[in-house]
ModelCIF file with pLDDT and N, C-alpha, C, O atoms, coordinates in Angstrom:
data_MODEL
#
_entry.id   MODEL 
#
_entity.id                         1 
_entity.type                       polymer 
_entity.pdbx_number_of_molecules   1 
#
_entity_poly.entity_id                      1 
_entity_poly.type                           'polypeptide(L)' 
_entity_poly.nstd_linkage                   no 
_entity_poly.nstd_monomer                   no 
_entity_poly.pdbx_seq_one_letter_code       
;(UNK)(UNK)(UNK)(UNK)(UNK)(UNK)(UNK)(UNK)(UNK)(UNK)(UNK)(UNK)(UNK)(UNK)(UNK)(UNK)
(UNK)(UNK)(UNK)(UNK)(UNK)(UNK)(UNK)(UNK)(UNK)(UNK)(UNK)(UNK)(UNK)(UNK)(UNK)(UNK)
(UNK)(UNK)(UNK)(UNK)(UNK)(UNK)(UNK)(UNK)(UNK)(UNK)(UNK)(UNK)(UNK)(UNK)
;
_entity_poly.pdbx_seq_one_letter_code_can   XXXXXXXXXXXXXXXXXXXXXXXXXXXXXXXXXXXXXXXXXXXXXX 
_entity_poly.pdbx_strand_id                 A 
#
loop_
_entity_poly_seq.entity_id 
_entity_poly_seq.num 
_entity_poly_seq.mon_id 
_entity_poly_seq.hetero 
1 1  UNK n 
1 2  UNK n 
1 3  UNK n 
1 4  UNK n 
1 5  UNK n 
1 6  UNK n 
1 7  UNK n 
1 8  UNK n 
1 9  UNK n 
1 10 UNK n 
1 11 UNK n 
1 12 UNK n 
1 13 UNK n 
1 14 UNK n 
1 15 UNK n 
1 16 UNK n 
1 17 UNK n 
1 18 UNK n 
1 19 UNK n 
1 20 UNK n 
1 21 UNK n 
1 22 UNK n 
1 23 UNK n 
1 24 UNK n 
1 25 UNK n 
1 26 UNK n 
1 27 UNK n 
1 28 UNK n 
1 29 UNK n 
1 30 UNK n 
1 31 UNK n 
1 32 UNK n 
1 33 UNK n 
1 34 UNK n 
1 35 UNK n 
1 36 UNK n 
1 37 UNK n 
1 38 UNK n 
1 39 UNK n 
1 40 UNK n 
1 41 UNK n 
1 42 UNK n 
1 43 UNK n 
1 44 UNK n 
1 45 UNK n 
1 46 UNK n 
#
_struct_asym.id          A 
_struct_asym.entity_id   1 
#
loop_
_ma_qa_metric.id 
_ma_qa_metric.mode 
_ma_qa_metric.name 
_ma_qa_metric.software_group_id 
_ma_qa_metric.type 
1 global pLDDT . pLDDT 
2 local  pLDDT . pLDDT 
#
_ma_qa_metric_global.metric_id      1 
_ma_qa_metric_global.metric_value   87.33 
_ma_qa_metric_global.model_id       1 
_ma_qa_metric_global.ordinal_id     1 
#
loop_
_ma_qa_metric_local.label_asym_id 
_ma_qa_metric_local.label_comp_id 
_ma_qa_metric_local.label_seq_id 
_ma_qa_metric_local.metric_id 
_ma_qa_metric_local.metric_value 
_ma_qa_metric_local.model_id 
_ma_qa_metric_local.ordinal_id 
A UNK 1  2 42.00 1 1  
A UNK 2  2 37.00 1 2  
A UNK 3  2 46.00 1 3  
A UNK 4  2 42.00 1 4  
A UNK 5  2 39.00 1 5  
A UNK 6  2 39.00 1 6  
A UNK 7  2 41.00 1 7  
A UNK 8  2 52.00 1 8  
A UNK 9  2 82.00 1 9  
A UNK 10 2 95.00 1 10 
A UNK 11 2 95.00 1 11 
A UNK 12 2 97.00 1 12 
A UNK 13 2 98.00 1 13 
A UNK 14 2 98.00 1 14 
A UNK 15 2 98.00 1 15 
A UNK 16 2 98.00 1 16 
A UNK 17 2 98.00 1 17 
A UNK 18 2 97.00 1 18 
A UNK 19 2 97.00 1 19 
A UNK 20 2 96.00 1 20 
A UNK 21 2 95.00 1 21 
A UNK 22 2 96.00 1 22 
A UNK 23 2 97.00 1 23 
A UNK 24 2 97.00 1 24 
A UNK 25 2 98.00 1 25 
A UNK 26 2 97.00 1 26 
A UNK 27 2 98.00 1 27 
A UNK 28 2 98.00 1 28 
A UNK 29 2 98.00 1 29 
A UNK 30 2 98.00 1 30 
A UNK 31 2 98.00 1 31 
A UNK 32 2 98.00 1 32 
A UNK 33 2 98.00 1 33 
A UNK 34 2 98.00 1 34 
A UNK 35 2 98.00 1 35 
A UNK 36 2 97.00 1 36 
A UNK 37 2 96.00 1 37 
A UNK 38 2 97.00 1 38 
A UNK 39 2 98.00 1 39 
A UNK 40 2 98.00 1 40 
A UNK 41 2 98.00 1 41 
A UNK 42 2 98.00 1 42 
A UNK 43 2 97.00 1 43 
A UNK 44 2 98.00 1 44 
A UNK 45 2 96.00 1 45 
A UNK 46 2 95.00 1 46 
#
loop_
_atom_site.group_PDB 
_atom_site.id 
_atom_site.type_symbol 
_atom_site.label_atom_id 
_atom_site.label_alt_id 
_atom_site.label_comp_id 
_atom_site.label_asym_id 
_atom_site.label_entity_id 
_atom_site.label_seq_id 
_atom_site.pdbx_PDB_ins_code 
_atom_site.Cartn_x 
_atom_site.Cartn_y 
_atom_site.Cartn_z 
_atom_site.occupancy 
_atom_site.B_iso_or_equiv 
_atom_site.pdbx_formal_charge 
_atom_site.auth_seq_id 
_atom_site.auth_comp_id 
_atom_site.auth_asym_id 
_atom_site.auth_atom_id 
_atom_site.pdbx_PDB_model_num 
ATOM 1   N N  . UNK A 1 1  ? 21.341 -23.240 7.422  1.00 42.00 ? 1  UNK A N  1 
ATOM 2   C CA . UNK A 1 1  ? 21.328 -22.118 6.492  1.00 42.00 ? 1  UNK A CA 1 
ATOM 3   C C  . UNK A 1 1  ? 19.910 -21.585 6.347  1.00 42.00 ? 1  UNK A C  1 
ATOM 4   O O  . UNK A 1 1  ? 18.960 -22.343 6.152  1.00 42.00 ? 1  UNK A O  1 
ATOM 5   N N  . UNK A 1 2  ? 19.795 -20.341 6.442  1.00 37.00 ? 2  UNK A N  1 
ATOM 6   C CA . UNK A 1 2  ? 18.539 -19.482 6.270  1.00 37.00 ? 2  UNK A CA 1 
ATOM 7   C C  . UNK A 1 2  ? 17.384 -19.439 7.511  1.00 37.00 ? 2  UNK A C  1 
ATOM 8   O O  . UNK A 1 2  ? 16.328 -18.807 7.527  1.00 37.00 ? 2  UNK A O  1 
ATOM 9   N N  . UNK A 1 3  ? 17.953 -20.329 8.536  1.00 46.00 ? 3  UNK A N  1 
ATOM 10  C CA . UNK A 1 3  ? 17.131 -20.213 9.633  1.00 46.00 ? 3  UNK A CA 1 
ATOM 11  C C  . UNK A 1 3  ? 18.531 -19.210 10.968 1.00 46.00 ? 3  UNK A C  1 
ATOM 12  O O  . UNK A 1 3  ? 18.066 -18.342 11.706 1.00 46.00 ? 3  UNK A O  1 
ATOM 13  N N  . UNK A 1 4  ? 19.554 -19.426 11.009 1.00 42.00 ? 4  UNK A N  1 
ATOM 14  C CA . UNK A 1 4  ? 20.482 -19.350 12.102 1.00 42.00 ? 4  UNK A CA 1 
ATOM 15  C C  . UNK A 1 4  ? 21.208 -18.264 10.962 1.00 42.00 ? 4  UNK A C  1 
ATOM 16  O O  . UNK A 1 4  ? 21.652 -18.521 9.843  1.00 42.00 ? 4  UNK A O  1 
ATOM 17  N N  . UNK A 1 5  ? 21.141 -16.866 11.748 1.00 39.00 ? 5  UNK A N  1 
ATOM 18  C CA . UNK A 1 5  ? 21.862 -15.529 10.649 1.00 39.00 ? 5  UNK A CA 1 
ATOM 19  C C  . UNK A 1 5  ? 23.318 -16.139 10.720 1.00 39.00 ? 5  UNK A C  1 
ATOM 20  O O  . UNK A 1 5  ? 24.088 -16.156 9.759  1.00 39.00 ? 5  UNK A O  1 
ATOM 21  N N  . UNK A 1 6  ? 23.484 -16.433 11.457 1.00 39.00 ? 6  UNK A N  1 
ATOM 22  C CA . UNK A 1 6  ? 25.644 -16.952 11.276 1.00 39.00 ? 6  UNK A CA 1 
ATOM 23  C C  . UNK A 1 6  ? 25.841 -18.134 11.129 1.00 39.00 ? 6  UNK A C  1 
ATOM 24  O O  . UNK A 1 6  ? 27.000 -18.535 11.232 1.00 39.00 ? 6  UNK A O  1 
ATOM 25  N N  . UNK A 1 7  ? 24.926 -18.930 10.883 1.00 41.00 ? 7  UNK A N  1 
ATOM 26  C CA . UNK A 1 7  ? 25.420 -20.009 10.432 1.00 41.00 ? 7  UNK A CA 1 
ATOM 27  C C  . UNK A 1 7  ? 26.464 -20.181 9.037  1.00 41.00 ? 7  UNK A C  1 
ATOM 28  O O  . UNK A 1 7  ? 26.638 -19.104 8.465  1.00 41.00 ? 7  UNK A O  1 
ATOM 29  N N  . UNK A 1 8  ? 27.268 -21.511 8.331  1.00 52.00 ? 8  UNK A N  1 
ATOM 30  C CA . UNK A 1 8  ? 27.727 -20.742 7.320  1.00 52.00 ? 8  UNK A CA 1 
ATOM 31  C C  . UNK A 1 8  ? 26.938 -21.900 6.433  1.00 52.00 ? 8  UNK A C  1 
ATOM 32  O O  . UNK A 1 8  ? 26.030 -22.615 6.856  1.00 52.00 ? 8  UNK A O  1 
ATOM 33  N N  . UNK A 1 9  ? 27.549 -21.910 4.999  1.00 82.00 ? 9  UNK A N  1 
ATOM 34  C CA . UNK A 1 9  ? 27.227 -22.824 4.316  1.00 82.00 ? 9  UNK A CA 1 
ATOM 35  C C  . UNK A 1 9  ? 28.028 -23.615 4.061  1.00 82.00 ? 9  UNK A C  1 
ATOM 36  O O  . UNK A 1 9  ? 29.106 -23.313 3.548  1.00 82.00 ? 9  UNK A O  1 
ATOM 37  N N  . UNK A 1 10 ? 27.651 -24.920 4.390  1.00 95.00 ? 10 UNK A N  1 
ATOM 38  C CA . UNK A 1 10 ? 28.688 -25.932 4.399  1.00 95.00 ? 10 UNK A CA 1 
ATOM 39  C C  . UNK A 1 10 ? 28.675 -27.273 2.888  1.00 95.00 ? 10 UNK A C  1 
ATOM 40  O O  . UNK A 1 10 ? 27.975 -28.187 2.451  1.00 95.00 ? 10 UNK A O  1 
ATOM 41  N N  . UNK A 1 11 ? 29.473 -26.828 2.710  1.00 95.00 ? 11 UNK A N  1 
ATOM 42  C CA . UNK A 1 11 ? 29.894 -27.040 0.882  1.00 95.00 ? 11 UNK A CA 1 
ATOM 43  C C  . UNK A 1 11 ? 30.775 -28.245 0.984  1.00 95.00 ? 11 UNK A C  1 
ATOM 44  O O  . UNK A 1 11 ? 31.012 -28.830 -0.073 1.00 95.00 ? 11 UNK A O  1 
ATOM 45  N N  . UNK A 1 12 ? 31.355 -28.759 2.213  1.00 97.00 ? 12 UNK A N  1 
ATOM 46  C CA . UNK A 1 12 ? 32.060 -30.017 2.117  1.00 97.00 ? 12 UNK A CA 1 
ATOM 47  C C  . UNK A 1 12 ? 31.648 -31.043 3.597  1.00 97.00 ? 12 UNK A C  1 
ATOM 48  O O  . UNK A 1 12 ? 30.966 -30.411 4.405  1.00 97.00 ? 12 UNK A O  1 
ATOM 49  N N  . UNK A 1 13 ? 31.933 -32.310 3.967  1.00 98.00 ? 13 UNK A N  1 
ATOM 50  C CA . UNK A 1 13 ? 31.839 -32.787 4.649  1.00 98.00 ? 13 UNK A CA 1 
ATOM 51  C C  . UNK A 1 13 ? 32.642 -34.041 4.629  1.00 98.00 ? 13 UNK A C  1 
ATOM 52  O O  . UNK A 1 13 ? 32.718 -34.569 3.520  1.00 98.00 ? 13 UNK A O  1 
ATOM 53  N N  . UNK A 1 14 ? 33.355 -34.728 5.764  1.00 98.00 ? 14 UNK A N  1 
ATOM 54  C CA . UNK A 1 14 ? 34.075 -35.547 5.662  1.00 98.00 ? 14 UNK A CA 1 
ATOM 55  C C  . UNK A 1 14 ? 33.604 -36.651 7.237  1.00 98.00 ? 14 UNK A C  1 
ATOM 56  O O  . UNK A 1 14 ? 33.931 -36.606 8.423  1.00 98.00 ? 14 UNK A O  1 
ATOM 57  N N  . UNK A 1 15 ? 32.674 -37.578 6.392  1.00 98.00 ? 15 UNK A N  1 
ATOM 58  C CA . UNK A 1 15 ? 32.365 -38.733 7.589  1.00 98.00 ? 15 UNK A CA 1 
ATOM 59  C C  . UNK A 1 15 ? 33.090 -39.954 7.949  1.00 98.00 ? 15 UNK A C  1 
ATOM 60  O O  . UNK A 1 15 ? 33.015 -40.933 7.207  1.00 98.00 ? 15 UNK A O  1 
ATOM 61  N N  . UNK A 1 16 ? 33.659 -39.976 8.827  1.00 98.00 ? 16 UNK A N  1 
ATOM 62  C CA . UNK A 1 16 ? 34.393 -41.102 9.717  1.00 98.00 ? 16 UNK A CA 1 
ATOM 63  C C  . UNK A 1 16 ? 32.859 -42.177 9.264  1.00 98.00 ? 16 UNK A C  1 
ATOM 64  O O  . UNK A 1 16 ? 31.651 -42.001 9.107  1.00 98.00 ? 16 UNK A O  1 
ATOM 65  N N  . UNK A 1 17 ? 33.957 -43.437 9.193  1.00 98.00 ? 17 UNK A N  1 
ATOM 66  C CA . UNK A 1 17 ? 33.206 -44.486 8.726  1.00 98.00 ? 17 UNK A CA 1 
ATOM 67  C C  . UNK A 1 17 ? 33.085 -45.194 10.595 1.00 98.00 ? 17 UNK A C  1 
ATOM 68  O O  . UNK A 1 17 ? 32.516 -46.231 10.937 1.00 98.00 ? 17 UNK A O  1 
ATOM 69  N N  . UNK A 1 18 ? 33.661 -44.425 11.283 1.00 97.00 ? 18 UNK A N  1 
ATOM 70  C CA . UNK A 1 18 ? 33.549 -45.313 12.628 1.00 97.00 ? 18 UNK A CA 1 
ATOM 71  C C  . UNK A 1 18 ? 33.034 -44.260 13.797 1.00 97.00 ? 18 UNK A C  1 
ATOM 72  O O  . UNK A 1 18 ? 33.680 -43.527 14.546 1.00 97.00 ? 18 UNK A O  1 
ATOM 73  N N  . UNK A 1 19 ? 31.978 -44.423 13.689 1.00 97.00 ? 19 UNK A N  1 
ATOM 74  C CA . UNK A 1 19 ? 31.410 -43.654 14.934 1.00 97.00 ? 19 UNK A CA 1 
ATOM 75  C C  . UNK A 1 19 ? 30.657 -43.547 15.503 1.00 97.00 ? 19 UNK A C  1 
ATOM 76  O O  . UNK A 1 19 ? 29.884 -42.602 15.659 1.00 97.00 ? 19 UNK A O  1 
ATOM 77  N N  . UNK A 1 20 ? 30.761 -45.175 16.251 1.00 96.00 ? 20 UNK A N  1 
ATOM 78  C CA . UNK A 1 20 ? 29.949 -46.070 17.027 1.00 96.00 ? 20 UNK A CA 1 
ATOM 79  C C  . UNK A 1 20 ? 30.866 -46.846 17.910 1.00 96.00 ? 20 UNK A C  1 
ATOM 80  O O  . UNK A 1 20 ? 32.054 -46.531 17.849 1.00 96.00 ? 20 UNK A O  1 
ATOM 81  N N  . UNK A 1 21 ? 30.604 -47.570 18.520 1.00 95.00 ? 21 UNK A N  1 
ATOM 82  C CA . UNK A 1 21 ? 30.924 -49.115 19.321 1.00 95.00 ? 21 UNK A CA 1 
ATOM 83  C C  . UNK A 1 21 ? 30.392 -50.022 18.257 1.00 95.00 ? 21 UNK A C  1 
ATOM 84  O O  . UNK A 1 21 ? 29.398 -50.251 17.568 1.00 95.00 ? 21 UNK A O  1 
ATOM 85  N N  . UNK A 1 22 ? 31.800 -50.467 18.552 1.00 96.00 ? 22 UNK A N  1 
ATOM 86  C CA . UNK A 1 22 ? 31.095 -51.634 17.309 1.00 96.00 ? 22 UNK A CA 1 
ATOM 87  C C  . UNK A 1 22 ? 32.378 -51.291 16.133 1.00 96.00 ? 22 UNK A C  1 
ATOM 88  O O  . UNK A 1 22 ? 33.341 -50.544 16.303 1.00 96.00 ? 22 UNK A O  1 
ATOM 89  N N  . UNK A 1 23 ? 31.922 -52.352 14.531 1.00 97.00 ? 23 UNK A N  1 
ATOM 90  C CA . UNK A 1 23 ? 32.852 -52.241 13.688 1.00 97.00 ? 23 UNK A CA 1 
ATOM 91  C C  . UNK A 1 23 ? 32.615 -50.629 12.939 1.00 97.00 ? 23 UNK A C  1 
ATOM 92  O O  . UNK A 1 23 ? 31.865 -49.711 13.269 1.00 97.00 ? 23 UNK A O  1 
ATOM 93  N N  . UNK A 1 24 ? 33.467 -50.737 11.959 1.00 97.00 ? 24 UNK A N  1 
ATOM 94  C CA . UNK A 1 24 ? 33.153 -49.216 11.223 1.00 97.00 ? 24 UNK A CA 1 
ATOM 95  C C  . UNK A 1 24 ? 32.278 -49.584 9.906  1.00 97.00 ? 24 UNK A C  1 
ATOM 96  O O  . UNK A 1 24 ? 32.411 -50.728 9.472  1.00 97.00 ? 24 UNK A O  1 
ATOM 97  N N  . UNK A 1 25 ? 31.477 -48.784 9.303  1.00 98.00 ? 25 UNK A N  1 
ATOM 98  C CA . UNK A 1 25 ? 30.370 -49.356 8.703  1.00 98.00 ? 25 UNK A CA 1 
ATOM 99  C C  . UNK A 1 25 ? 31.507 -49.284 7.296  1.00 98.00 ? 25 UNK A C  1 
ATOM 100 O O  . UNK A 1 25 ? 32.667 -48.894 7.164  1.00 98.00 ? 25 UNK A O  1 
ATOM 101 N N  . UNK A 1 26 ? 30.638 -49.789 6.524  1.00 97.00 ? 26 UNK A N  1 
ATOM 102 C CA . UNK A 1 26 ? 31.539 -50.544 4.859  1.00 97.00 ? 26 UNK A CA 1 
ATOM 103 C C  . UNK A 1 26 ? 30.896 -49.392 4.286  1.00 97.00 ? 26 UNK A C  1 
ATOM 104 O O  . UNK A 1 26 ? 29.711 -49.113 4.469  1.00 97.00 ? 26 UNK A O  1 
ATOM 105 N N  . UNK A 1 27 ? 31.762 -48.681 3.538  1.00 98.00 ? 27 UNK A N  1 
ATOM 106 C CA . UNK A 1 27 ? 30.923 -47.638 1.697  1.00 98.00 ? 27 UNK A CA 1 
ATOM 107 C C  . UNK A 1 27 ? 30.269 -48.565 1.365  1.00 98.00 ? 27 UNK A C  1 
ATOM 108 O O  . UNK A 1 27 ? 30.576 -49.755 1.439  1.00 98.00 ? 27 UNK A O  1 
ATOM 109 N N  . UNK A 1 28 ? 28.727 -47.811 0.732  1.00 98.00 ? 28 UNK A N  1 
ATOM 110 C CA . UNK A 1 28 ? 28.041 -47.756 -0.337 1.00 98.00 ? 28 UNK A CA 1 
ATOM 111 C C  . UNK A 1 28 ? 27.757 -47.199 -1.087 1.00 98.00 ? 28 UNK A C  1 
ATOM 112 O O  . UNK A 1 28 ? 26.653 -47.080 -1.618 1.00 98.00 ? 28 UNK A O  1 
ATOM 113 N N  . UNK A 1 29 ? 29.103 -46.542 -1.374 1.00 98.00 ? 29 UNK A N  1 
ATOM 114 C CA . UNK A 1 29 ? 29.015 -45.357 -2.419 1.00 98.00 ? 29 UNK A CA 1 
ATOM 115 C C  . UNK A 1 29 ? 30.478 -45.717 -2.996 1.00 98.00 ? 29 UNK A C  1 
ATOM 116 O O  . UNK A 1 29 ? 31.352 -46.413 -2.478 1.00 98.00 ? 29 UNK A O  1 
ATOM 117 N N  . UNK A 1 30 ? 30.477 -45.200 -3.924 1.00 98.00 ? 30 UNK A N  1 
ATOM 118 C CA . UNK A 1 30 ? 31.896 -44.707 -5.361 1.00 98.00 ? 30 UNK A CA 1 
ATOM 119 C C  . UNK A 1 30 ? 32.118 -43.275 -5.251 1.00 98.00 ? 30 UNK A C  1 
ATOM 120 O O  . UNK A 1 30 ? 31.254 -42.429 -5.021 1.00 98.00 ? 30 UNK A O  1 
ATOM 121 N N  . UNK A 1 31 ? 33.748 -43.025 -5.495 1.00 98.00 ? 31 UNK A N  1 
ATOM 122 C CA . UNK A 1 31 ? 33.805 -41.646 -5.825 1.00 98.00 ? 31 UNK A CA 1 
ATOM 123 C C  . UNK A 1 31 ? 32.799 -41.251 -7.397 1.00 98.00 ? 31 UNK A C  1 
ATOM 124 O O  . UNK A 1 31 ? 32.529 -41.945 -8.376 1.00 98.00 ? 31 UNK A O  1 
ATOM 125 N N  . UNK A 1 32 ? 32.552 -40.214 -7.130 1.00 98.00 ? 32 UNK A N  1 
ATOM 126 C CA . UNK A 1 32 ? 31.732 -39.506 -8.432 1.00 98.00 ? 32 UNK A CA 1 
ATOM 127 C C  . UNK A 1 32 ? 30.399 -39.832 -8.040 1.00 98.00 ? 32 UNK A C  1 
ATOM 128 O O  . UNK A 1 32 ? 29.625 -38.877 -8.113 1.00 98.00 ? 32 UNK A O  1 
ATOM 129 N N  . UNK A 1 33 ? 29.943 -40.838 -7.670 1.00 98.00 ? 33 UNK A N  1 
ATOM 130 C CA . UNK A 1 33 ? 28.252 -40.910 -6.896 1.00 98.00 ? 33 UNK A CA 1 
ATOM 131 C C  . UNK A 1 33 ? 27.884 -39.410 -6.678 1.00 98.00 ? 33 UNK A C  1 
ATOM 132 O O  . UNK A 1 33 ? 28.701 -38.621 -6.205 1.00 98.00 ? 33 UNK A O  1 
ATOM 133 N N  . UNK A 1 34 ? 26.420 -38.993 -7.100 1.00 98.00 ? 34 UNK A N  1 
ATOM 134 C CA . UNK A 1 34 ? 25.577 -38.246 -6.943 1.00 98.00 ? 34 UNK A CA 1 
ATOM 135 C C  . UNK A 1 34 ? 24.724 -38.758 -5.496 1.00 98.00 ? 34 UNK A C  1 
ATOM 136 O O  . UNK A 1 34 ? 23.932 -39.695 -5.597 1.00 98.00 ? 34 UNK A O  1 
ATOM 137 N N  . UNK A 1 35 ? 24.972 -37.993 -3.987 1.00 98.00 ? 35 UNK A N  1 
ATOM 138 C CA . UNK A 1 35 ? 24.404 -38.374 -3.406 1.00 98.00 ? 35 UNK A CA 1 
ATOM 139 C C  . UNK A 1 35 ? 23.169 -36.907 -2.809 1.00 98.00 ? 35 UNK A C  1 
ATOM 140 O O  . UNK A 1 35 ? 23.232 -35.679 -2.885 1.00 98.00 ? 35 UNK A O  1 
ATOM 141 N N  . UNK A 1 36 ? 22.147 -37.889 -2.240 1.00 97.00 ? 36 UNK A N  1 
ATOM 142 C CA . UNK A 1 36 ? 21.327 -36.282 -1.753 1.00 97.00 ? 36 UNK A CA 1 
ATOM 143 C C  . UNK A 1 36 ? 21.443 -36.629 0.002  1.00 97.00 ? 36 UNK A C  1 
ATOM 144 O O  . UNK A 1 36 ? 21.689 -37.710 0.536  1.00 97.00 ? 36 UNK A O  1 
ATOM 145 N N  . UNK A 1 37 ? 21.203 -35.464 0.559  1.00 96.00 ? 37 UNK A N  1 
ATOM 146 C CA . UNK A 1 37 ? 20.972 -35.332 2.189  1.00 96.00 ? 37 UNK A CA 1 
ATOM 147 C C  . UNK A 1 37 ? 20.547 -36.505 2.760  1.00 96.00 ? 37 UNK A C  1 
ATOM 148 O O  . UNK A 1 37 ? 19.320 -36.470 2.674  1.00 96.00 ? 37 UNK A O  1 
ATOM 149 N N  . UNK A 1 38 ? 20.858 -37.448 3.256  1.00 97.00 ? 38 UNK A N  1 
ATOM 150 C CA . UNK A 1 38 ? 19.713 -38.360 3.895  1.00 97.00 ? 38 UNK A CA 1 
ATOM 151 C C  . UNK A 1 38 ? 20.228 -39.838 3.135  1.00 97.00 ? 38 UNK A C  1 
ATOM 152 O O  . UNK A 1 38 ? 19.814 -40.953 3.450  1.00 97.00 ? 38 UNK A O  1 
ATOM 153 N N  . UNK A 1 39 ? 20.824 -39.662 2.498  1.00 98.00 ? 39 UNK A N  1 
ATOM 154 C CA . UNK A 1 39 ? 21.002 -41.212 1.782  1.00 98.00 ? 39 UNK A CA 1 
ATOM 155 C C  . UNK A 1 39 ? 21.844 -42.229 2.154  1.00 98.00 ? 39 UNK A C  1 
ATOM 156 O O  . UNK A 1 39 ? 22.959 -41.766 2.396  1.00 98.00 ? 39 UNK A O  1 
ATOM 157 N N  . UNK A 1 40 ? 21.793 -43.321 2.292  1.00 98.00 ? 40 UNK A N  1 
ATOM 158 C CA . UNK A 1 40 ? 22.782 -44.502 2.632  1.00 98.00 ? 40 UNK A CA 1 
ATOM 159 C C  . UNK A 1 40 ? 24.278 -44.336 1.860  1.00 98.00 ? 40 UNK A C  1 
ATOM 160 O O  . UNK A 1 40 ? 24.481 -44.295 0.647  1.00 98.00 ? 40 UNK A O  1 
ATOM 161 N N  . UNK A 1 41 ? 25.188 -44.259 2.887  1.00 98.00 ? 41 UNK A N  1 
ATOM 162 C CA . UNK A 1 41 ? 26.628 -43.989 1.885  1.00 98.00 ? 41 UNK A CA 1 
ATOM 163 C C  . UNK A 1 41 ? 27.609 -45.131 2.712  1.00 98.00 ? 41 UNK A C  1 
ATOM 164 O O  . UNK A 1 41 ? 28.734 -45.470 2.347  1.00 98.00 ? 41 UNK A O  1 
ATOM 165 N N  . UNK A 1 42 ? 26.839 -45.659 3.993  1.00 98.00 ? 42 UNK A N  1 
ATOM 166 C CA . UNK A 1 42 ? 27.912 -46.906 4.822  1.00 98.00 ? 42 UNK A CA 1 
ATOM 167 C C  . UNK A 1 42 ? 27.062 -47.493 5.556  1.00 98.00 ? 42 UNK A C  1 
ATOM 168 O O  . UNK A 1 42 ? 26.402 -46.943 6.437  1.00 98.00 ? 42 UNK A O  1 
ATOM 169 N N  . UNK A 1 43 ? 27.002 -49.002 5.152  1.00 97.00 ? 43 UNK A N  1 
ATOM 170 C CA . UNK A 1 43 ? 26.196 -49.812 6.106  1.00 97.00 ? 43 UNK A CA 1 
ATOM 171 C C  . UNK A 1 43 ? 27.237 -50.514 7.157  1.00 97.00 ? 43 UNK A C  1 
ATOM 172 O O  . UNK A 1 43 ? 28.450 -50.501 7.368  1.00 97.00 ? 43 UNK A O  1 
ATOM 173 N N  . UNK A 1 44 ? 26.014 -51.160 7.718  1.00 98.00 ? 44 UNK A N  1 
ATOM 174 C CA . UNK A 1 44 ? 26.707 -51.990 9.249  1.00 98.00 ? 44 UNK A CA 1 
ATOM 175 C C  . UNK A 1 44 ? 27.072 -53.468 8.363  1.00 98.00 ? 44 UNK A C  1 
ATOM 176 O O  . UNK A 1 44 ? 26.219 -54.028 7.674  1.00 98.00 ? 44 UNK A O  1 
ATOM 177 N N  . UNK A 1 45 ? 28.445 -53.960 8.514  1.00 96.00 ? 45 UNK A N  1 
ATOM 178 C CA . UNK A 1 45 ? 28.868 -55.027 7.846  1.00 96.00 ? 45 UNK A CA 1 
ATOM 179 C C  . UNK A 1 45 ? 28.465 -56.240 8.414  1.00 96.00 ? 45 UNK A C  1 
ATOM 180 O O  . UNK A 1 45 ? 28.844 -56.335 9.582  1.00 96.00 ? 45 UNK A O  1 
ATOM 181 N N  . UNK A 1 46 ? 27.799 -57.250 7.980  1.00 95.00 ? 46 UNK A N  1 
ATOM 182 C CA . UNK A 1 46 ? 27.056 -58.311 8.048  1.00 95.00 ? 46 UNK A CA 1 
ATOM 183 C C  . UNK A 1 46 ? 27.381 -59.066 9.242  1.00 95.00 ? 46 UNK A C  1 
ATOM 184 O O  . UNK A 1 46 ? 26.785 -60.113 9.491  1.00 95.00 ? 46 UNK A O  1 
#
């Protein structure tokens, strides 16, 4: 947004917890969590 004229604004997003080789990573997040750009929301399970 604001660099690419047609780009759109993207107001939702929906991440597959599996999208790797390997297991699918575990939430670290709750519904209602306040998250920002960049933040841990699924780690690699132990």
């Amino acid at each position: 947004e604001g660099e690419n004229p047609s780009s759109a604004v993207f107001k939702k997003v929906t991440l597959p917890l599996h999208q790797n080789v390997g297991a699918p990573a575990e939430p670290a997040v709750n519904v209602g969590d306040t998250v920002e750009k960049g933040d841990l929301i699924a780690r690699i399970p132990k």
